[in-house]
N, C-alpha and C. Protein backbone atom coordinates (compact mmCIF):
# COMPACT_ATOMS: atom_id res chain seq x y z
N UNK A 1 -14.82 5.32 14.93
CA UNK A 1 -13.87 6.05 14.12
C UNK A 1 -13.88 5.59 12.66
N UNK A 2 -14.11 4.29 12.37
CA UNK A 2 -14.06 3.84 11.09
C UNK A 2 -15.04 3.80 10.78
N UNK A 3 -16.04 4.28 11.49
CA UNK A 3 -17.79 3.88 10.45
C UNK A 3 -17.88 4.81 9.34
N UNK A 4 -17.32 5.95 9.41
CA UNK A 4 -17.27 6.74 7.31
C UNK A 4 -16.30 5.81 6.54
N UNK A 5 -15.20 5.19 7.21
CA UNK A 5 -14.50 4.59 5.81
C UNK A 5 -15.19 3.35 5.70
N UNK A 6 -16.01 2.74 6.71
CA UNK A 6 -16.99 1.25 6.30
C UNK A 6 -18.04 1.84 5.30
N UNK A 7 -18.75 3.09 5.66
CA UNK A 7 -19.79 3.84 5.01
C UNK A 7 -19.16 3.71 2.88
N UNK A 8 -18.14 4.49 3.19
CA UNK A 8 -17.44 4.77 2.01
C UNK A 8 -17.11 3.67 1.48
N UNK A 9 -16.21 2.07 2.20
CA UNK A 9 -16.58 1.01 1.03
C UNK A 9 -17.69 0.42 0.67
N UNK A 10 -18.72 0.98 1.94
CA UNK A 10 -20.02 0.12 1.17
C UNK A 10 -20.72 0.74 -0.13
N UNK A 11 -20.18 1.88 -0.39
CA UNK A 11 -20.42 2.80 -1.35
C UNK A 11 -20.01 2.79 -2.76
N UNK A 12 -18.10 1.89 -2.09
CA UNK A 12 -17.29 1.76 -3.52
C UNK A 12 -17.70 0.86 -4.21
N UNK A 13 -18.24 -0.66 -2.93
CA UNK A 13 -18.35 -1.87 -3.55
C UNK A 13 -19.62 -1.34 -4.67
N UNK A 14 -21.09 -0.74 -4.30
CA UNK A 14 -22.21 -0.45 -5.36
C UNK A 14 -21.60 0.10 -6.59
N UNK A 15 -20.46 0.96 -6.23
CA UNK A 15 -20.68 1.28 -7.39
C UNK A 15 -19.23 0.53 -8.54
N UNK A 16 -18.68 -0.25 -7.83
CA UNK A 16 -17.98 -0.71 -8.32
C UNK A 16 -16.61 -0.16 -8.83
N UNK A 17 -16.24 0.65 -7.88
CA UNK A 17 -15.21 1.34 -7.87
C UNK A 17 -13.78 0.38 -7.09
N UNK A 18 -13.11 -0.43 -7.95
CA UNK A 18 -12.10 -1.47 -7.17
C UNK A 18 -11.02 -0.33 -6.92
N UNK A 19 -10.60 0.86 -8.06
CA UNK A 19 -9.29 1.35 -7.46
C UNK A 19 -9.53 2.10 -6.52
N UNK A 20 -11.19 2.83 -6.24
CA UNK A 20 -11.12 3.69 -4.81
C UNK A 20 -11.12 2.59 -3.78
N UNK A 21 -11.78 1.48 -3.76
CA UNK A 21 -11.61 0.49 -3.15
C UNK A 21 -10.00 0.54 -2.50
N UNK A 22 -9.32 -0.13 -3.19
CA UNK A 22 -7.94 -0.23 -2.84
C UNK A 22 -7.09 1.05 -2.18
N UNK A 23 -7.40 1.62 -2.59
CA UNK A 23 -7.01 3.36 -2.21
C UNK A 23 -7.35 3.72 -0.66
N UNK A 24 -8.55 2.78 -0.27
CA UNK A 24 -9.45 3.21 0.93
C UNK A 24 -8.55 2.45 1.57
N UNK A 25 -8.94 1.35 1.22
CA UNK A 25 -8.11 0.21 2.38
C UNK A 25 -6.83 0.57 2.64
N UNK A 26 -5.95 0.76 1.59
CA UNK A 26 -4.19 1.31 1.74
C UNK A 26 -4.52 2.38 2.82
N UNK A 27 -5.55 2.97 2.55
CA UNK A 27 -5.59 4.17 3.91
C UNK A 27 -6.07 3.65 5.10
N UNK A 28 -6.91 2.61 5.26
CA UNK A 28 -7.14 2.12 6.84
C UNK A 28 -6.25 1.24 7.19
N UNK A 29 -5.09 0.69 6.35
CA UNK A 29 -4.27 0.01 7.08
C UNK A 29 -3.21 1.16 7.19
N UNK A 30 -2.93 1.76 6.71
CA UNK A 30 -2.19 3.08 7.27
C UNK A 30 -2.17 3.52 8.65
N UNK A 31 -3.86 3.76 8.52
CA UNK A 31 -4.40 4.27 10.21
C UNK A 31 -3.71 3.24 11.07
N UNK A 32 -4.14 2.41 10.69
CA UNK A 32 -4.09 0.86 11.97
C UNK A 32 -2.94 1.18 12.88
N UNK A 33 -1.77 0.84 11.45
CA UNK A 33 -0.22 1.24 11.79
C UNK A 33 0.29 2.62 12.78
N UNK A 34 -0.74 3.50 12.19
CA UNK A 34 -0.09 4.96 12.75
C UNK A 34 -0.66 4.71 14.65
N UNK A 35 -1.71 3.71 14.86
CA UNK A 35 -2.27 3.81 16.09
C UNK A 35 -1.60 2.13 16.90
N UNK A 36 -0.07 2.11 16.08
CA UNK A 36 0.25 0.78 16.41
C UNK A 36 -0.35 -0.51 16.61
N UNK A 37 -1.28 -0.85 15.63
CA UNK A 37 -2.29 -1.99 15.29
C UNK A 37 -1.38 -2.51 14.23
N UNK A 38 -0.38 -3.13 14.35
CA UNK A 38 0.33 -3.24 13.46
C UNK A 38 -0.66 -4.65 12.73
N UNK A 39 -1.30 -5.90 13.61
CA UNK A 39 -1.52 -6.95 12.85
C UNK A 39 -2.64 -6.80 12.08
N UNK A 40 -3.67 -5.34 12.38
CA UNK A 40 -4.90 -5.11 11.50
C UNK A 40 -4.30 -4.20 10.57
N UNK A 41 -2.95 -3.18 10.49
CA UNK A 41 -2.65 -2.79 9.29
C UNK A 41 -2.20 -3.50 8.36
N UNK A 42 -1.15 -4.43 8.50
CA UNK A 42 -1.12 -5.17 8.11
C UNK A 42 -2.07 -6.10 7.49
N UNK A 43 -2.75 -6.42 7.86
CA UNK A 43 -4.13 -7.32 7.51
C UNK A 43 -4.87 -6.12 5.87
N UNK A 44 -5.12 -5.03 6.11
CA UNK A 44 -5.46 -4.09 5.85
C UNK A 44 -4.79 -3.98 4.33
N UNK A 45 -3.34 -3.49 4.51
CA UNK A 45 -2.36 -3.38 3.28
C UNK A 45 -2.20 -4.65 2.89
N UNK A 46 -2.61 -5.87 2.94
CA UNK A 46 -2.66 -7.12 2.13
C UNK A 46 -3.31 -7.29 1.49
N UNK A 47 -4.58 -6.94 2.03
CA UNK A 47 -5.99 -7.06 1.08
C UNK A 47 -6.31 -6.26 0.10
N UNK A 48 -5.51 -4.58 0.18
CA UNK A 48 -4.96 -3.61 -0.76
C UNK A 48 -4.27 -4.22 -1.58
N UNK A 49 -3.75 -4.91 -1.69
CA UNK A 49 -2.67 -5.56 -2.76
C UNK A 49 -2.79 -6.69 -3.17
N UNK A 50 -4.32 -7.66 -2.16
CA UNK A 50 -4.37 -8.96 -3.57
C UNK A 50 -6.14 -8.19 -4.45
N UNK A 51 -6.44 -6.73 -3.98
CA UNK A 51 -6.99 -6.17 -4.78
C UNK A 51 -6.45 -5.43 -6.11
N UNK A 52 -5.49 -5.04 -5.84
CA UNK A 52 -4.84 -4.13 -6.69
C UNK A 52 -4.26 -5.16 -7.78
N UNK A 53 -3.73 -6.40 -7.61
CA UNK A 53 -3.41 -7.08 -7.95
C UNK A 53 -4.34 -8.01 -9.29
N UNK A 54 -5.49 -7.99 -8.48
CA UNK A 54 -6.68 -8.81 -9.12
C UNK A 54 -7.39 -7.27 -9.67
N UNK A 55 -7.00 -6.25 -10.09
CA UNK A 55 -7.56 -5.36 -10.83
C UNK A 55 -6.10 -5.04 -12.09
N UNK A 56 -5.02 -5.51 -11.54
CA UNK A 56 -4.22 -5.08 -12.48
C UNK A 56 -3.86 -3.26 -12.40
N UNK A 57 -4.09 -2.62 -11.96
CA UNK A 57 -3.59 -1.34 -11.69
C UNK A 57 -2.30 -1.46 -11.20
N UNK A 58 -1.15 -0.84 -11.65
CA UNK A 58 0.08 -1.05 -11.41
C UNK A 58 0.54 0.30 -10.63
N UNK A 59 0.04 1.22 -10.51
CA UNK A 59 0.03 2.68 -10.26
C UNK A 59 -0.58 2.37 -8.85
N UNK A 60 -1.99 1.99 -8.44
CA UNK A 60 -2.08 1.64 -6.85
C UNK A 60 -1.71 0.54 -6.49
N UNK A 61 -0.73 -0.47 -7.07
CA UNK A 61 -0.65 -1.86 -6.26
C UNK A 61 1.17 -1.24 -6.05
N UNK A 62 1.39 -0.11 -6.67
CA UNK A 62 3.31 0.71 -6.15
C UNK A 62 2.62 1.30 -5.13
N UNK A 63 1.82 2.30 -4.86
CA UNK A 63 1.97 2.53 -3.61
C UNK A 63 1.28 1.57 -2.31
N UNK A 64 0.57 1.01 -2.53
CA UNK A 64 0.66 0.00 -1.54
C UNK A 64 1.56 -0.82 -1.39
N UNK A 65 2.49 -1.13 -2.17
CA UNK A 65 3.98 -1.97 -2.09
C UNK A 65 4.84 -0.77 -1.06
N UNK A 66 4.58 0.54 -1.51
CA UNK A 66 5.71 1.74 -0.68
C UNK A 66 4.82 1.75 1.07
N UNK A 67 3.55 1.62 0.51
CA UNK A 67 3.44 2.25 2.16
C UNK A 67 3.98 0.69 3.31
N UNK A 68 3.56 -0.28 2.31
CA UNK A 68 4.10 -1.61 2.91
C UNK A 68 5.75 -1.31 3.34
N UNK A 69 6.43 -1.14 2.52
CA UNK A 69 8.12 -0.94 2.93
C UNK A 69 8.27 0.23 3.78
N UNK A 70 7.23 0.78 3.69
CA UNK A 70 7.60 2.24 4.50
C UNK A 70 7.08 1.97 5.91
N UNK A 71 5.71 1.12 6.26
CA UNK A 71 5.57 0.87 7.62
C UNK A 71 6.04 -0.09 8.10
N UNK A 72 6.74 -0.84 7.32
CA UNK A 72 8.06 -1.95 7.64
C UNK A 72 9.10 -1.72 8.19
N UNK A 73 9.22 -0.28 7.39
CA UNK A 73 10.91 0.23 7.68
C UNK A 73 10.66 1.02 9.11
N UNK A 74 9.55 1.75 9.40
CA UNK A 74 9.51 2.02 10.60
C UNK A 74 9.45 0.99 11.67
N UNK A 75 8.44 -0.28 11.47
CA UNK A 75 9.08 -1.16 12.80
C UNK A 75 10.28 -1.64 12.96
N UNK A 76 11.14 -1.43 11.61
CA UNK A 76 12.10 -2.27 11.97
C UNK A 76 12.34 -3.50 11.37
N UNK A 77 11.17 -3.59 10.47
CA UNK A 77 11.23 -5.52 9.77
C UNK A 77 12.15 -5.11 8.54
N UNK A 78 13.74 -4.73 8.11
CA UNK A 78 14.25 -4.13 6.89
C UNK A 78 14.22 -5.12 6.08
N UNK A 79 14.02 -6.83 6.33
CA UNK A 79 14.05 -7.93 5.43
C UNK A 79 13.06 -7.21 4.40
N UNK A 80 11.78 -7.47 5.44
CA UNK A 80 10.26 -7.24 4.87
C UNK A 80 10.07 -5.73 4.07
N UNK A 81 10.66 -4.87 4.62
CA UNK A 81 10.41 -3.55 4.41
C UNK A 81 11.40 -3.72 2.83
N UNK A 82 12.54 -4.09 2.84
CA UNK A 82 12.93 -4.28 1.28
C UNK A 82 12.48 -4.71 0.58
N UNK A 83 11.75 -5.97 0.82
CA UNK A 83 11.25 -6.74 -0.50
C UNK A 83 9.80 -5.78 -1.36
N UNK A 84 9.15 -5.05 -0.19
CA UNK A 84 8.26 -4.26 -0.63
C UNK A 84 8.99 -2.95 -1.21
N UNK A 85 9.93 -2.41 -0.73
CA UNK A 85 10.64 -1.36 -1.91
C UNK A 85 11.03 -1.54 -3.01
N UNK A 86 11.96 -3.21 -3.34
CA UNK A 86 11.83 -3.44 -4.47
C UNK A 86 10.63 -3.44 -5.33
N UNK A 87 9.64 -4.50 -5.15
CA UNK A 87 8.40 -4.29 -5.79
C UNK A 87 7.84 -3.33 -6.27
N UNK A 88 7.80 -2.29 -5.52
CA UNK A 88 7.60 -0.53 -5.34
C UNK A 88 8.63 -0.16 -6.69
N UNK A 89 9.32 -0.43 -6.34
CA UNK A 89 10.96 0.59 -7.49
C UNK A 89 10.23 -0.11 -8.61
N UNK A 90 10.43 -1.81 -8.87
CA UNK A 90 10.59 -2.48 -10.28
C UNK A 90 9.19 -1.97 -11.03
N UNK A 91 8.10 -1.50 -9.91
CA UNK A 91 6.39 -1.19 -10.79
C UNK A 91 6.74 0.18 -11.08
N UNK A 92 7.51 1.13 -10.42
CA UNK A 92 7.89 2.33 -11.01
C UNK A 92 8.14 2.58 -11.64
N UNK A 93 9.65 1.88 -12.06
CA UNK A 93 10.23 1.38 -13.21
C UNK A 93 9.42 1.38 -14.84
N UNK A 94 8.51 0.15 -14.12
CA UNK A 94 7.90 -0.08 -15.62
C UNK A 94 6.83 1.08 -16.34
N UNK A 95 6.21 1.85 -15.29
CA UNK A 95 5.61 3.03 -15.06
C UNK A 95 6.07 4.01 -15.40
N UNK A 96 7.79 4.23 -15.21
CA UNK A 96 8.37 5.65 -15.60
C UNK A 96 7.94 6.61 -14.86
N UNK A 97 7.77 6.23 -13.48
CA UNK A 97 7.54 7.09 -12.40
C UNK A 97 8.71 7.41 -11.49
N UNK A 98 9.19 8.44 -11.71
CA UNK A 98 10.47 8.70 -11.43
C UNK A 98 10.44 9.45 -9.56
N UNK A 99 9.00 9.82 -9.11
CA UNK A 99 9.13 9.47 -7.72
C UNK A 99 8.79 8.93 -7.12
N UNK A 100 8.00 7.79 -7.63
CA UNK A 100 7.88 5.89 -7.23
C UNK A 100 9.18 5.45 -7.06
N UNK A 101 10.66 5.90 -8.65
CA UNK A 101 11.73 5.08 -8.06
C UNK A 101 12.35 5.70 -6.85
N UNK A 102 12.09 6.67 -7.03
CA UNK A 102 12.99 7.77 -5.45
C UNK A 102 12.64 7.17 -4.37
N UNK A 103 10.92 6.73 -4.06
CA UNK A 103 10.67 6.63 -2.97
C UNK A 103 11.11 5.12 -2.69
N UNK A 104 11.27 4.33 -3.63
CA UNK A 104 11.27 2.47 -3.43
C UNK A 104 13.36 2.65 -3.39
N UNK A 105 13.94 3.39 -3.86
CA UNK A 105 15.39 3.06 -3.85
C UNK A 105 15.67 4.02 -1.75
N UNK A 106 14.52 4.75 -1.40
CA UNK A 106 14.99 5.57 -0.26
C UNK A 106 14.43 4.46 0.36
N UNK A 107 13.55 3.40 0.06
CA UNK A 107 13.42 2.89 1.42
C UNK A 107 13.86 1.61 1.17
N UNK A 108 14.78 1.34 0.36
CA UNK A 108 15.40 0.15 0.40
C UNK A 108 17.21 0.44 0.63
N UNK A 109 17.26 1.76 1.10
CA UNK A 109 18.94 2.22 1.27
C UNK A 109 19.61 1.48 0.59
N UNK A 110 19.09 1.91 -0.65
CA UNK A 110 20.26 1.59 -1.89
C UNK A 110 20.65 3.27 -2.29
N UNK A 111 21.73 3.15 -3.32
CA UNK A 111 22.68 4.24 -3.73
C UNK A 111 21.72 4.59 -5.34
């Protein structure tokens, strides 16, 4: 099932594409989650974010902070699932992405 998205990073790494990079991965740890693999999505959306991080893109390291709070908030971890909405809201914030803050204040059930 994953041999096109292995295909596709071996593709990003040549050409040196870090934000499709990050973009990919935020999407296979997505999958993981949606097929209740929670410790390889997880695994997955981390490595999305000490990429995004080490590229400085602030635009894909918010939504990997949202999908983090958002597959948080579905298991149930709301500690964990907040701290990633904040993160999410405050990069919105600085972004002026006004449905980055919608989505980081809805999944941190604030007012």
């Amino acid at each position: 099932m994953f041999g096109y998205y292995n295909k596709s990073l071996e593709i990003l790494e040549e050409i040196g594409d870090q934000m499709g990079k990050v973009v990919l991965i935020r999407n296979i740890g997505k999958i993981y989650f949606e097929l209740g693999d929670d410790k390889k999505g997880t695994k997955y959306l981390i490595l999305a974010e000490k990429i995004g991080k080490k590229i400085g893109h602030k635009e894909v390291l918010r939504m990997v902070y949202t999908s983090l709070a958002e597959l948080l908030l579905i298991r149930n971890k709301m500690e964990d699932a907040s701290i990633y909405a904040e993160l999410s809201q405050k990069l919105a914030e600085e972004l002026k992405s006004r449905q980055g803050r919608s989505r980081g204040i809805a999944f941190m059930g604030k007012d």
